[in-house]
Protein backbone atom coordinates (compact mmCIF):
# COMPACT_ATOMS: atom_id res chain seq x y z
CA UNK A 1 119.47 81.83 114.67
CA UNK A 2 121.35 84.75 114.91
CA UNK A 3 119.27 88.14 114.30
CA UNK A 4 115.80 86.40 114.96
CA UNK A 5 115.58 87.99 118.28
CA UNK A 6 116.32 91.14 116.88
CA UNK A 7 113.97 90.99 114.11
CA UNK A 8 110.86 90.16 115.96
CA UNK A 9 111.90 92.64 118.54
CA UNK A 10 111.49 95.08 115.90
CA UNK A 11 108.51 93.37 113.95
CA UNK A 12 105.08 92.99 115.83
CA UNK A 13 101.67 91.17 114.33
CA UNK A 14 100.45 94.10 113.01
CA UNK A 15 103.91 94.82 111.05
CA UNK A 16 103.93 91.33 110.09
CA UNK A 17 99.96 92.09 108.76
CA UNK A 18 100.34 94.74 106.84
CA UNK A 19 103.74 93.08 105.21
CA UNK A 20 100.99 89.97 104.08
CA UNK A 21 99.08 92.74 102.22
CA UNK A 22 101.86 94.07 100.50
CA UNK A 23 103.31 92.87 96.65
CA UNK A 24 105.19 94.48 94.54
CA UNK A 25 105.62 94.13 90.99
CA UNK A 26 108.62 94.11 88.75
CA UNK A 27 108.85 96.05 85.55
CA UNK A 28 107.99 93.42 83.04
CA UNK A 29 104.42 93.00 84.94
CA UNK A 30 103.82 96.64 85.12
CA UNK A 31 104.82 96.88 81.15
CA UNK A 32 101.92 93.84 80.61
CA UNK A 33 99.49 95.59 82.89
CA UNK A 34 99.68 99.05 81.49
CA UNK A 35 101.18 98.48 77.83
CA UNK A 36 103.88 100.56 78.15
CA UNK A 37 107.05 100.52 76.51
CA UNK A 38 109.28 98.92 78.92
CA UNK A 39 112.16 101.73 78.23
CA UNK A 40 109.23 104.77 78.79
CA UNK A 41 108.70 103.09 82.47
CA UNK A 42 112.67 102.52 83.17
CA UNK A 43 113.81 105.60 81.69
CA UNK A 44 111.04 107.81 83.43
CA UNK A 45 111.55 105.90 86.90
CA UNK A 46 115.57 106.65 86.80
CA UNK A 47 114.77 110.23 85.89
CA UNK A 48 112.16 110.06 89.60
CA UNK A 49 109.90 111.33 87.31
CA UNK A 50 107.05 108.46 88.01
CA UNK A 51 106.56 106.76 90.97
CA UNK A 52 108.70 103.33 92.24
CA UNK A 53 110.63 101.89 94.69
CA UNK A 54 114.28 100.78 94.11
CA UNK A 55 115.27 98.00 96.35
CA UNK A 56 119.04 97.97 95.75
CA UNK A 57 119.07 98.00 92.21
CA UNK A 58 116.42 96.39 91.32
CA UNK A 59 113.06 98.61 90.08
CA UNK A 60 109.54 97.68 91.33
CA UNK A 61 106.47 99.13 91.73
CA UNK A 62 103.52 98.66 94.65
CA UNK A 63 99.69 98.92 93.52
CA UNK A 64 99.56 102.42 94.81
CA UNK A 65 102.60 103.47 92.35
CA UNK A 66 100.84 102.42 89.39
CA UNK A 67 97.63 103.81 90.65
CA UNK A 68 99.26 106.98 91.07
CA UNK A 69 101.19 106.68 87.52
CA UNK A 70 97.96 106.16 85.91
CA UNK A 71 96.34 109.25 87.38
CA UNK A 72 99.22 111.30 86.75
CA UNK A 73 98.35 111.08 83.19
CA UNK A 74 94.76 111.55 83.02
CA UNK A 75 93.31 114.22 81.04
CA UNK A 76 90.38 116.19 82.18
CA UNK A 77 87.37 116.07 79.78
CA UNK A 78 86.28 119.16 80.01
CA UNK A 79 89.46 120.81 79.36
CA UNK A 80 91.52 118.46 77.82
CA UNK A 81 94.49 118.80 79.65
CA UNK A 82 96.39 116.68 82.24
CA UNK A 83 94.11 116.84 85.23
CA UNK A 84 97.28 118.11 87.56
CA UNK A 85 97.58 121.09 84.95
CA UNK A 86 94.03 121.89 85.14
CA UNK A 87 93.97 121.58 88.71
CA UNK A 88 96.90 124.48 88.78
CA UNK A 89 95.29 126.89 86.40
């Protein structure tokens, strides 16, 4: 097959490992997850304003984006404000 050689030249076993581990969701299962509007998620992600991967043209998202989108709007209790805003002051 044409380009095998190539790609396992490039790819070891741990590549190959870490690719087992890795899923990434598309924008319908990241709207059921976190009950967001699916426009709020699209809209934000074209603006680069949230985390996300485009691959081509397609949107998804990895566990570690939505982690990260979910602690990007926590609010701190004691102050109630965003925690990164509370973090700056």
């Amino acid at each position: 097959m044409p380009g095998t050689a190539a790609s396992s030249a490039v790819l070891d076993e741990t590549d190959l490992n870490d690719l087992n581990d890795l899923h990434l969701y598309e924008v319908d299962e990241v709207v059921r997850m976190t009950k967001l509007p699916r426009t709020w998620l699209t809209r934000r992600a074209g603006e680069k304003r949230i985390p996300c991967s485009y691959l081509g043209k397609y949107l998804r998202f990895s566990a570690d984006d939505i982690r990260e989108l979910i602690a990007m709007h926590r609010i701190d209790p004691k102050t109630g404000l965003p925690r990164q805003a509370s973090k700056a002051a």
